[in-house]
Protein backbone atom coordinates (compact mmCIF):
# COMPACT_ATOMS: atom_id res chain seq x y z
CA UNK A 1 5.79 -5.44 16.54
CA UNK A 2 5.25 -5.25 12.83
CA UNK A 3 4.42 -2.51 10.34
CA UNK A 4 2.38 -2.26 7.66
CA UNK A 5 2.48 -1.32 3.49
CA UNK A 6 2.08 2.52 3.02
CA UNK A 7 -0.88 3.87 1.26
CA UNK A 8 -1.21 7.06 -1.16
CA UNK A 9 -3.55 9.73 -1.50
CA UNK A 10 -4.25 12.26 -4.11
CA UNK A 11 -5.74 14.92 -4.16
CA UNK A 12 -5.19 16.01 -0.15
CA UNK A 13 -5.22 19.56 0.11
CA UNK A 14 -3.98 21.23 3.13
CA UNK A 15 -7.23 21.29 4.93
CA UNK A 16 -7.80 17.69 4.62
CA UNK A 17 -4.15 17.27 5.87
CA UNK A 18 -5.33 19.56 8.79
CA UNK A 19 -8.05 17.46 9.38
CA UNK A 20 -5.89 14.48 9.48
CA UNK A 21 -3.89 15.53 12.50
CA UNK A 22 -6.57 16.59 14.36
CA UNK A 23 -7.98 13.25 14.37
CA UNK A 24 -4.82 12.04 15.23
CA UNK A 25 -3.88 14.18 17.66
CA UNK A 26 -7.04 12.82 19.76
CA UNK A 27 -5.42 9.35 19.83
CA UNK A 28 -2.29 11.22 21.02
CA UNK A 29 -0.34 10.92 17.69
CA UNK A 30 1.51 14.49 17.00
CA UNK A 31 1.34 15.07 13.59
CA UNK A 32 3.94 17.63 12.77
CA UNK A 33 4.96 19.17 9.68
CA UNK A 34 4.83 17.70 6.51
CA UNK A 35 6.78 15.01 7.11
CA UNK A 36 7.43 12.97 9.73
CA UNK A 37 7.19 9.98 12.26
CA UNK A 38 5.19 9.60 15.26
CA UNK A 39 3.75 7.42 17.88
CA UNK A 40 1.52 6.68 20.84
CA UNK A 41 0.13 3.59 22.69
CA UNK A 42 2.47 0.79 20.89
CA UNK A 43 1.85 2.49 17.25
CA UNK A 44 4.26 4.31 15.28
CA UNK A 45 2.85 5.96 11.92
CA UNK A 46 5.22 8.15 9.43
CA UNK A 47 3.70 10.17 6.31
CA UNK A 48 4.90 12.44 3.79
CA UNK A 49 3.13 15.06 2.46
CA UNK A 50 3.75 16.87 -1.02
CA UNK A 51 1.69 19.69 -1.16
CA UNK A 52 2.47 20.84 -4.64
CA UNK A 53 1.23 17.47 -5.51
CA UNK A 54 -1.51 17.16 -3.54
CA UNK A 55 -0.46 13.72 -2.37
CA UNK A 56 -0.29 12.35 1.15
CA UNK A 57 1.93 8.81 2.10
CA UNK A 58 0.82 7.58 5.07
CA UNK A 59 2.49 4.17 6.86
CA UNK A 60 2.18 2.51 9.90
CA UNK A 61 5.88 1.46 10.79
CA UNK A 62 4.79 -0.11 14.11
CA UNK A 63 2.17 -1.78 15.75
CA UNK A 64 0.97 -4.23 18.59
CA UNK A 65 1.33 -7.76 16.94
CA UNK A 66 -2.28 -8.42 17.82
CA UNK A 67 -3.61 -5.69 15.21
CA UNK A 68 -4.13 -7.10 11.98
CA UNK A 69 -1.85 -4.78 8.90
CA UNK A 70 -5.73 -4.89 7.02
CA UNK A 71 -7.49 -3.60 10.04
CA UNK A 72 -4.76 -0.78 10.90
CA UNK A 73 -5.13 0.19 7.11
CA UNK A 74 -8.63 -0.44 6.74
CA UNK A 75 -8.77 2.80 10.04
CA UNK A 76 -6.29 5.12 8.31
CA UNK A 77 -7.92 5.27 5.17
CA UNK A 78 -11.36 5.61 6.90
CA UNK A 79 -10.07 8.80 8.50
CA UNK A 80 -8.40 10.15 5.68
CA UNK A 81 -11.13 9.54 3.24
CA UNK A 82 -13.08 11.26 5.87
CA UNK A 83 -10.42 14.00 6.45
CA UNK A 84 -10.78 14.26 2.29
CA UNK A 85 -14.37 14.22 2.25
CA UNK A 86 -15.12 16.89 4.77
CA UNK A 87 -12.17 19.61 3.15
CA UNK A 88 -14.29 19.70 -0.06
């Protein structure tokens, strides 16, 4: 298992953030705190989150081998976008 390149978003305000692990929480991922690691079903994500900056780091460190890095990303930054969208 393989990870992936972090992205970076700007302009995440705590409700997006919010947002962000309840969507992860449905695919059993605990999002807790501001920063942190977590996992579920052979994926491992970590993300820091700078709320003075408005900025949210977002990785996946781990993930089945038969998951392309560009499709794994390509879903995160759906969500977040999403997540971002939706807090405005």
């Amino acid at each position: 298992m393989a990870g992936c390149a972090a992205d970076s978003f700007t302009n995440f305000s705590p409700a997006a953030f919010k947002c962000l692990a309840a969507k992860a929480a449905k695919y059993g991922v605990k999002i807790e705190g501001d920063s942190g690691s977590a996992g579920a079903s052979g994926f491992t994500i970590s993300w820091n989150y700078d709320r003075a900056g408005s900025k949210l780091t977002i990785q996946c460190t781990k993930k089945p081998i038969i998951f392309g890095c560009g499709v794994v990303r390509s879903q995160v930054k759906e969500q977040v976008q999403d997540c971002i969208a939706s807090s405005k």
